[in-house]
C-alpha atoms as a PDB file:
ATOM      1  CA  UNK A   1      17.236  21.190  -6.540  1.00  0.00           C
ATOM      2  CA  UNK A   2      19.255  18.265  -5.475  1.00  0.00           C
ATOM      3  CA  UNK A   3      18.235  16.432  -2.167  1.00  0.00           C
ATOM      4  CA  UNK A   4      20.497  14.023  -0.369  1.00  0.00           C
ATOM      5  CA  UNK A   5      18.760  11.229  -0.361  1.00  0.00           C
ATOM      6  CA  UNK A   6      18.999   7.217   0.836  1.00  0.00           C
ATOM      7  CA  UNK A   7      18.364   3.684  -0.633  1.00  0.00           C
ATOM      8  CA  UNK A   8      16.576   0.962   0.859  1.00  0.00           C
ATOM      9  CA  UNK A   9      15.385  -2.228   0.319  1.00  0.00           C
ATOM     10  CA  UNK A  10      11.459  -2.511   0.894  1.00  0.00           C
ATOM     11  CA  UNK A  11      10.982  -4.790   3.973  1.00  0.00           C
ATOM     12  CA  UNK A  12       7.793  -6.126   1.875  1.00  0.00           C
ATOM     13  CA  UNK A  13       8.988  -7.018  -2.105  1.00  0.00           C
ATOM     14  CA  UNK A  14      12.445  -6.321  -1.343  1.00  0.00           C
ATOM     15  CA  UNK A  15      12.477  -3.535  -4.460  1.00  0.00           C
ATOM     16  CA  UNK A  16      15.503  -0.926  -3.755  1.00  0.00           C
ATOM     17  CA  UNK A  17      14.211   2.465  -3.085  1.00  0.00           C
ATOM     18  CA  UNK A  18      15.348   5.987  -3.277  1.00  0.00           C
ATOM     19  CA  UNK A  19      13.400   8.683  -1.240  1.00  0.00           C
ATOM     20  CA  UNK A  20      14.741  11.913  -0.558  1.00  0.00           C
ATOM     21  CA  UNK A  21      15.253  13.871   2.620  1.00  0.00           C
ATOM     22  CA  UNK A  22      12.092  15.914   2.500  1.00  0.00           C
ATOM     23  CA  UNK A  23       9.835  12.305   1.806  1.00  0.00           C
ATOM     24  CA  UNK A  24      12.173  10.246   4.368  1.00  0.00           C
ATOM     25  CA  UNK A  25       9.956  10.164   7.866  1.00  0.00           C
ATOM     26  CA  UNK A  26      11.813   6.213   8.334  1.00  0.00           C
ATOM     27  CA  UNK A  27      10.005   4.261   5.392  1.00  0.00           C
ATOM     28  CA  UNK A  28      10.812   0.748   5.206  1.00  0.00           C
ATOM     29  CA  UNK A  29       8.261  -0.269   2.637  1.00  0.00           C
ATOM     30  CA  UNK A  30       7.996   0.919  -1.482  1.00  0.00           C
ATOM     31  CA  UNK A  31       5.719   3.852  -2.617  1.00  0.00           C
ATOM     32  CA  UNK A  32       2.838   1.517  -3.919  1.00  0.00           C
ATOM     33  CA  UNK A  33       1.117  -1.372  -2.181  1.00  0.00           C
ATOM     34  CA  UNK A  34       3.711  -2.896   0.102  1.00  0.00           C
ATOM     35  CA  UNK A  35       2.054  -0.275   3.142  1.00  0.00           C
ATOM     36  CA  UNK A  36      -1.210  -1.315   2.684  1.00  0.00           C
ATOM     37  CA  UNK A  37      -0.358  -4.577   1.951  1.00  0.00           C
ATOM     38  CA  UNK A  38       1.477  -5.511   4.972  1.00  0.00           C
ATOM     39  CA  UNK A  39      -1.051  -3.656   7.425  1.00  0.00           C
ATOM     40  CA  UNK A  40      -3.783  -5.832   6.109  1.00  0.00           C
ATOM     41  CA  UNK A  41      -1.465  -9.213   6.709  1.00  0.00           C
ATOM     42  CA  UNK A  42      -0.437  -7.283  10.566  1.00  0.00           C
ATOM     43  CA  UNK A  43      -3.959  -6.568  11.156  1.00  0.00           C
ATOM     44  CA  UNK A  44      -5.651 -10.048  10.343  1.00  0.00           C
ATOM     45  CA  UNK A  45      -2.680 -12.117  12.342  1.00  0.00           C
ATOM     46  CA  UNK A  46      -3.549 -10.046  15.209  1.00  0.00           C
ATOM     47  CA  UNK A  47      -7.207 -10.901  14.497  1.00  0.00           C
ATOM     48  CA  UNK A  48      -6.199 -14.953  14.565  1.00  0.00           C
ATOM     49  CA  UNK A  49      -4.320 -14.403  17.950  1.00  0.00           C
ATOM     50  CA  UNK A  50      -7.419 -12.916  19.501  1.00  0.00           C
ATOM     51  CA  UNK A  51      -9.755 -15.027  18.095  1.00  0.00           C
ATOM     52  CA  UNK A  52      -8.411 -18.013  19.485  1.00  0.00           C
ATOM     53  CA  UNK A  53      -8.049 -16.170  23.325  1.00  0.00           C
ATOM     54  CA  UNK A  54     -11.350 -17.408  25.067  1.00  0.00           C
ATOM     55  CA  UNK A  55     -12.639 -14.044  25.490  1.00  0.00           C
ATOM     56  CA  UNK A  56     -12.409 -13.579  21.642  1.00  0.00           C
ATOM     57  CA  UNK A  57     -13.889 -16.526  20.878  1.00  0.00           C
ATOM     58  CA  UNK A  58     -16.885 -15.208  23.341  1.00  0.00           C
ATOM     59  CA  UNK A  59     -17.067 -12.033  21.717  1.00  0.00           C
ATOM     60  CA  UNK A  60     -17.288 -14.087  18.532  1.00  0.00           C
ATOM     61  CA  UNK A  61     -19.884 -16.372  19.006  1.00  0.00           C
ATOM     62  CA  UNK A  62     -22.241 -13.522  20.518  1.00  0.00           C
ATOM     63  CA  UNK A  63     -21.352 -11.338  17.394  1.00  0.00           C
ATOM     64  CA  UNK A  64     -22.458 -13.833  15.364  1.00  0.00           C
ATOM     65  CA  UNK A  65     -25.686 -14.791  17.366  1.00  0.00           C
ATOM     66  CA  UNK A  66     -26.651 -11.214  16.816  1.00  0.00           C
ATOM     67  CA  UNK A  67     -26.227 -11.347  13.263  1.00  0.00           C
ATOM     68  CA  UNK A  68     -27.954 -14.445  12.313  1.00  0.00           C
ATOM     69  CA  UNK A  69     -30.954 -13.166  14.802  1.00  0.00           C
ATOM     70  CA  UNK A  70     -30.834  -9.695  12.475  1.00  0.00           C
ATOM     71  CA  UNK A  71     -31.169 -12.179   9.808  1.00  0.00           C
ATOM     72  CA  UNK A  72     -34.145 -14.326  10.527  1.00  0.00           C
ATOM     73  CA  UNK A  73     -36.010 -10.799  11.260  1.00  0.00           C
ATOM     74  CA  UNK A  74     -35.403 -10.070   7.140  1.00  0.00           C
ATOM     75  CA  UNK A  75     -37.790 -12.505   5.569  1.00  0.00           C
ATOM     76  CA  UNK A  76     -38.864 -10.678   2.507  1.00  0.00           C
ATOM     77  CA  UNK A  77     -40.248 -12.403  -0.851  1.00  0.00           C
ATOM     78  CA  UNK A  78     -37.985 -10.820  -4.118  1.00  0.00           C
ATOM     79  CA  UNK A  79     -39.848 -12.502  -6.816  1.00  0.00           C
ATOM     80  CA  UNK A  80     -38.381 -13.792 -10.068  1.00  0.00           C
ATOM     81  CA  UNK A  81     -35.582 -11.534 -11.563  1.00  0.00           C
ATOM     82  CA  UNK A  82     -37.048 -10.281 -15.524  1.00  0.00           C
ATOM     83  CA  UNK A  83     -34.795 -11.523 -17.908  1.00  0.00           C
ATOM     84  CA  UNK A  84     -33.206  -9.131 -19.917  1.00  0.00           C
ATOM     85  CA  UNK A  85     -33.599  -9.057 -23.951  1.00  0.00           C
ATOM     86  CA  UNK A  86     -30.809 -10.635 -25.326  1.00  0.00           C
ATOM     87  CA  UNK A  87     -29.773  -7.578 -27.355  1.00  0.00           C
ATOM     88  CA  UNK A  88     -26.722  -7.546 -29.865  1.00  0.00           C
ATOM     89  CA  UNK A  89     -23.778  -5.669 -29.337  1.00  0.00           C
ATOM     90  CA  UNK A  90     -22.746  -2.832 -32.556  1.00  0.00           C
ATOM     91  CA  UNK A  91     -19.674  -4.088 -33.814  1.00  0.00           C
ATOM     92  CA  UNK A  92     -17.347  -1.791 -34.899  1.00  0.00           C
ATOM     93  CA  UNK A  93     -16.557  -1.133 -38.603  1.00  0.00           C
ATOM     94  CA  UNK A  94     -12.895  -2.229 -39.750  1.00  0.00           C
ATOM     95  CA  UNK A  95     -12.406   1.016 -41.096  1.00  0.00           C
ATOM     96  CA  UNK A  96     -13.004   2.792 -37.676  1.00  0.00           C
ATOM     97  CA  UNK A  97     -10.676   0.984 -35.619  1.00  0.00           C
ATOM     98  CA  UNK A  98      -8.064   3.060 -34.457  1.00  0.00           C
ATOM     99  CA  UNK A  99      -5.024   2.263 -32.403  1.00  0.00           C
ATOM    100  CA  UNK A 100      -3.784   5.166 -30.396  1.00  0.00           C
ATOM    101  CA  UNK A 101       0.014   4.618 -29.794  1.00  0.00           C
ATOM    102  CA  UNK A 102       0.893   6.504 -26.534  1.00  0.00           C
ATOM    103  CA  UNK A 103       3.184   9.330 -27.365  1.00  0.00           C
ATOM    104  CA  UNK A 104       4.414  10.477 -23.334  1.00  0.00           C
ATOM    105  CA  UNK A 105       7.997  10.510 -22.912  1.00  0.00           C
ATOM    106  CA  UNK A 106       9.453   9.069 -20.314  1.00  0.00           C
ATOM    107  CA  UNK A 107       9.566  10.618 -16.614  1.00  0.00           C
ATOM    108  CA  UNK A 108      12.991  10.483 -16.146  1.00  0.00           C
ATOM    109  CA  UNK A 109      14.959  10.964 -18.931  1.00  0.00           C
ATOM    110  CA  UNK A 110      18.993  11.373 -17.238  1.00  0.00           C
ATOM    111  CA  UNK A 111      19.868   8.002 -16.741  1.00  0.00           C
ATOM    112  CA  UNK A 112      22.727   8.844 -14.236  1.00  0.00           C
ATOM    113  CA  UNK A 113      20.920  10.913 -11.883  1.00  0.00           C
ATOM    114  CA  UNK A 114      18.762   9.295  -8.867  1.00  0.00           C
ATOM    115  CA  UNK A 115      15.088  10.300  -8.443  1.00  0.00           C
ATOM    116  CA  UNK A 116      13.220   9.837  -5.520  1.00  0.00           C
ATOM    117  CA  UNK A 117      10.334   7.130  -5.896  1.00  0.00           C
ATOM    118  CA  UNK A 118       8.061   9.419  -3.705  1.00  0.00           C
ATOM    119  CA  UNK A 119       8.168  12.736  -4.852  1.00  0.00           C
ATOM    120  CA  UNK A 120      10.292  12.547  -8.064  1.00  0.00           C
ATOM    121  CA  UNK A 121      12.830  15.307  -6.856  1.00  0.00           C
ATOM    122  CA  UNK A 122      16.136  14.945  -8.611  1.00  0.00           C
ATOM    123  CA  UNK A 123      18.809  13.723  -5.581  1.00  0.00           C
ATOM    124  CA  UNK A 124      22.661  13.526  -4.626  1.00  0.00           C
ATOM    125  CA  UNK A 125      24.817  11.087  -6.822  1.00  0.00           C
ATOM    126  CA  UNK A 126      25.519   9.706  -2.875  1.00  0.00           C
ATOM    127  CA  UNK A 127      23.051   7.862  -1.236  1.00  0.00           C
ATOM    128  CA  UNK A 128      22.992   7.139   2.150  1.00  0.00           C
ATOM    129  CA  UNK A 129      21.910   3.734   4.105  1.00  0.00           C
ATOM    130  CA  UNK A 130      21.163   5.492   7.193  1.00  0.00           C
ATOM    131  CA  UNK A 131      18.554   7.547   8.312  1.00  0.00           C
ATOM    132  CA  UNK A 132      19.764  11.219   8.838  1.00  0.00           C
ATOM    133  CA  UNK A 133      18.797  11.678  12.315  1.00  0.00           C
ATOM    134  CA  UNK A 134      19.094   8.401  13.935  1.00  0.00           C
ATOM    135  CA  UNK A 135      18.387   9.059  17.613  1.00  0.00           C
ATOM    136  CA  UNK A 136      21.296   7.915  19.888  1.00  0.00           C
ATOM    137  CA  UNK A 137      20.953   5.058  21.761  1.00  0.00           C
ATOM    138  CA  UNK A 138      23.849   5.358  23.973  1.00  0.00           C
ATOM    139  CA  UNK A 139      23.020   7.387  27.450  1.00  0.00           C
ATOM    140  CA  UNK A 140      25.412  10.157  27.340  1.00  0.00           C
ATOM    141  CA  UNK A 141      27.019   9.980  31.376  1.00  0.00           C
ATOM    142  CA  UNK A 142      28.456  13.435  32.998  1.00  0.00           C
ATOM    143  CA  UNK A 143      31.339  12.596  35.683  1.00  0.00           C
ATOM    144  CA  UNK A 144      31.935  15.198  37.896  1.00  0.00           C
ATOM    145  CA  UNK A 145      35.168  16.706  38.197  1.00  0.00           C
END
């Protein structure tokens, strides 16, 4: 079933994207790491701001007071580690080696059409650039008559 669908440059590696109507909930980043990715680099910039706030600097110091007190309360002797037999490793005959070519064809195989990089739905020859329901920013005024 074809989807209308819209393309948009990932705000993270700046790949173009298609996603389809039924996937589209206002992406702005790729289907693979560019989420995850750029939450991590959100999250520890917002770490950096609060560390250097006095209060997280506190909160910092007393965290880490707890943690090296934890630490001098784990005093345990290990020993020496047993060193392992140096064993050989089996080589493989040359008559055994096999390559296995990889025989899958290819996901997509019409060139023309457009896919969407979430689900993999087949989608309109159109694409849009805007979301389908954009919410209105303009305040709609009554007069009265």
């Amino acid at each position: 079933m074809c989807r209308s669908a819209r393309l948009y440059n990932c705000t993270r590696c700046h790949r173009q994207v298609i996603i389809c109507s039924h996937c589209d909930h206002g992406q702005r980043y790729c289907s693979g790491s560019c989420s995850i990715q750029s939450r991590r680099e959100k999250q520890q910039q917002a770490n950096a701001r609060y560390q250097s706030t006095t209060r997280g600097r506190h909160c910092h110091a007393t965290r880490q007071q707890h943690y090296r007190q934890r630490k001098k309360q784990k005093v345990t002797y290990q020993g020496s580690v047993d060193l392992a037999s140096y064993d050989l490793l089996l080589a493989e005959p040359e008559g055994e080696k096999t390559v296995k070519k990889a025989t899958t064809s290819p996901l997509f195989t019409d060139k023309l059409a457009n896919y969407c990089c979430f689900c993999g739905c087949r989608c309109m020859q159109s694409l849009r650039w805007v979301f389908l329901h954009q919410q209105s920013s303009q305040v709609l005024q009554v007069h009265p008559f």
